[in-house]
C-alpha atoms as a PDB file:
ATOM      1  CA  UNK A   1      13.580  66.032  33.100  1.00  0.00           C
ATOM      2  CA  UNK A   2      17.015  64.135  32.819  1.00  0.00           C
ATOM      3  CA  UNK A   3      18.737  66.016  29.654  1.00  0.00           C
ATOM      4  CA  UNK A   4      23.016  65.171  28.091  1.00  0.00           C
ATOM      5  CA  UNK A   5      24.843  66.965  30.022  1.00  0.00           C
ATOM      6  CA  UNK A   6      27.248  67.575  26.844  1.00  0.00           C
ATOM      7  CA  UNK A   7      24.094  68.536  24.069  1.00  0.00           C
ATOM      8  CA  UNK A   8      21.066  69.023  26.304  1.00  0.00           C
ATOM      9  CA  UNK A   9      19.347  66.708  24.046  1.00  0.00           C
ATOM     10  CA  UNK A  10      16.434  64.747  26.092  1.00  0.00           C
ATOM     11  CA  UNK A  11      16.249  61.536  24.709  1.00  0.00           C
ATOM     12  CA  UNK A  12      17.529  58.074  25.331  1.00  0.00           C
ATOM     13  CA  UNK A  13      19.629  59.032  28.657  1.00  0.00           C
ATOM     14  CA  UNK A  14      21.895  56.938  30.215  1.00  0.00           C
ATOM     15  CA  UNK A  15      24.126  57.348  33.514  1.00  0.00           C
ATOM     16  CA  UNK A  16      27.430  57.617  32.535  1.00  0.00           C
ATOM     17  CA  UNK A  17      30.644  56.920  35.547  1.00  0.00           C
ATOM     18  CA  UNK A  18      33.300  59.878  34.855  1.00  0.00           C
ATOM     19  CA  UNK A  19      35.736  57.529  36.438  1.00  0.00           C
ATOM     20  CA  UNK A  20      34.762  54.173  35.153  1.00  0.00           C
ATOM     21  CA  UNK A  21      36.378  50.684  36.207  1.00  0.00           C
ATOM     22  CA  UNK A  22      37.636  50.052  38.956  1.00  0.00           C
ATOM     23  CA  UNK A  23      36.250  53.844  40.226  1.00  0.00           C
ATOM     24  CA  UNK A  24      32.669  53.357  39.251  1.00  0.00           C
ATOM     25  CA  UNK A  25      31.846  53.369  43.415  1.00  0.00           C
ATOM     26  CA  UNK A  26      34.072  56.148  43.811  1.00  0.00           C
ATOM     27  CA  UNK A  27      32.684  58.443  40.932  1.00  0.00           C
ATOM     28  CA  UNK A  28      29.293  57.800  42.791  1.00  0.00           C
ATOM     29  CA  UNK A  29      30.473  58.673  46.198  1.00  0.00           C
ATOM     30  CA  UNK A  30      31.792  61.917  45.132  1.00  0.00           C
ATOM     31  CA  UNK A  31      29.250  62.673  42.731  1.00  0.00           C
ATOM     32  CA  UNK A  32      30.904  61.863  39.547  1.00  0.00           C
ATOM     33  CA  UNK A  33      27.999  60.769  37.588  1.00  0.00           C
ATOM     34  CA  UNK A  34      26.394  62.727  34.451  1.00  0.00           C
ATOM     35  CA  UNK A  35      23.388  61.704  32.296  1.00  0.00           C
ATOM     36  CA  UNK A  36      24.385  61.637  28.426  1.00  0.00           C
ATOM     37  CA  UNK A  37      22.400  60.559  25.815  1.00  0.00           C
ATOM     38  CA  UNK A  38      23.005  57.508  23.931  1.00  0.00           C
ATOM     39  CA  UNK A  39      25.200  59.274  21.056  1.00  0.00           C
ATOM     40  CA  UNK A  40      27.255  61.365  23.227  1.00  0.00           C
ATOM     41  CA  UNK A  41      27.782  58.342  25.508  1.00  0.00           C
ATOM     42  CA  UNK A  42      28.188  55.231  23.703  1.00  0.00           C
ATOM     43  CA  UNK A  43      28.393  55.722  19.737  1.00  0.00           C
ATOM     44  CA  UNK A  44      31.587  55.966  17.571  1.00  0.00           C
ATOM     45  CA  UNK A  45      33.296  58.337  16.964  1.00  0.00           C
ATOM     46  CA  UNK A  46      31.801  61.007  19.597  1.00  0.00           C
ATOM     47  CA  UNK A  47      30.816  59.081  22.136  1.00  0.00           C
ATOM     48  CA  UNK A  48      32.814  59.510  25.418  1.00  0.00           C
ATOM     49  CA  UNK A  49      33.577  55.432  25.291  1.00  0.00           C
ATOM     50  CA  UNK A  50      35.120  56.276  22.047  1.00  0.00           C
ATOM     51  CA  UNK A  51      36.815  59.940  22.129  1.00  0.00           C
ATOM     52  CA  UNK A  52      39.372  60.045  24.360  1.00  0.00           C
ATOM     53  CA  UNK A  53      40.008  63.527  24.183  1.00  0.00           C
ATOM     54  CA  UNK A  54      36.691  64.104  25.424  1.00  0.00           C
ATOM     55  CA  UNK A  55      37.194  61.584  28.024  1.00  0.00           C
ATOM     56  CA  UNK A  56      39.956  63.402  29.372  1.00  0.00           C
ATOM     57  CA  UNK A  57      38.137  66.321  29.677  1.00  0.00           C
ATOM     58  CA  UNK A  58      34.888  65.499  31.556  1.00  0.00           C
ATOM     59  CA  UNK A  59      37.481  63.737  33.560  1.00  0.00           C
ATOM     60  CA  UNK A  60      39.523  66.779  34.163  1.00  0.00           C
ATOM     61  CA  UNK A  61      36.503  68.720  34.873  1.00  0.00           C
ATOM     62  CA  UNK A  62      35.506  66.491  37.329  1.00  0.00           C
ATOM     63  CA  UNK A  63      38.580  66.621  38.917  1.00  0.00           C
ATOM     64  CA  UNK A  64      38.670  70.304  39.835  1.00  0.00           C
ATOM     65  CA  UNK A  65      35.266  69.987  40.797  1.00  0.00           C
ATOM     66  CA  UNK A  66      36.009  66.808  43.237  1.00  0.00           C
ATOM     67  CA  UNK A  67      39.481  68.893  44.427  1.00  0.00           C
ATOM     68  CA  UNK A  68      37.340  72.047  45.264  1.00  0.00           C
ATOM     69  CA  UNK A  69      34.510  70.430  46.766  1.00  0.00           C
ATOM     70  CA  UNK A  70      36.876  68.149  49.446  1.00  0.00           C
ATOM     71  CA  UNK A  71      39.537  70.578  49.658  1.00  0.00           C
ATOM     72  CA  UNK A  72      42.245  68.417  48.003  1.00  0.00           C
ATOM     73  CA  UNK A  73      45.397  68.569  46.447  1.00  0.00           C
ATOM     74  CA  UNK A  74      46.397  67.119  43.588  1.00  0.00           C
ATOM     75  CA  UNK A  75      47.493  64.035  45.312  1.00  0.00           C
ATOM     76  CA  UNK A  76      45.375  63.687  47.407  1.00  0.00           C
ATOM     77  CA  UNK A  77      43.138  63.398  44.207  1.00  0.00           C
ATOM     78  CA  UNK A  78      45.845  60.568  42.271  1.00  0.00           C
ATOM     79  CA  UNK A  79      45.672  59.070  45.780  1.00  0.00           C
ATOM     80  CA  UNK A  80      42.174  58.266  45.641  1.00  0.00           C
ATOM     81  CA  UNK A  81      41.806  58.098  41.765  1.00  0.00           C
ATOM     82  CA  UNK A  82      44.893  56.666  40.203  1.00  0.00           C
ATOM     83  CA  UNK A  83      46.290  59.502  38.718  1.00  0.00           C
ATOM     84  CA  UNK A  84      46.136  62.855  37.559  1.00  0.00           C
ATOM     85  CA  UNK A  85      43.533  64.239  34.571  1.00  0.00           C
ATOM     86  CA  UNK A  86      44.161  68.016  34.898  1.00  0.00           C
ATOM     87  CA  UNK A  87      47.191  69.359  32.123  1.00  0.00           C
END
């Protein structure tokens, strides 16, 4: 069963592109996809489309894992993605 990946809630799940734009085929090539639920994913004010801060951090996340996974560097990573998410 498909659950948020930020609440664990169950209903109304929708794929969500860490790296959206331009990087939607990239996010899917390296895995960079999550399930969220509708609220955590597209409803003001929490909603990743709408928090930035949490944006940045699922981003972030992602990074490492994408850096650990293919043995990059950080730019390596900007290389491929644009730029930098980790502080």
């Amino acid at each position: 069963m498909r659950s948020c990946y930020i609440c664990g809630s169950t209903g109304w799940i929708e794929r969500h592109h860490v790296f959206n734009g331009s990087f939607r085929k990239k996010s899917e090539k390296y895995d960079a996809v999550v399930d969220l639920c509708h609220y955590c994913h597209n409803e003001p004010p929490n909603g990743v489309h709408f928090d930035q801060e949490l944006d940045n951090e699922l981003k972030a996340h992602f990074q490492e894992l994408i850096m650990e996974r293919e043995g990059w560097d950080t730019q390596r990573f900007i290389y491929e993605f644009g730029r930098n998410y980790i502080a």
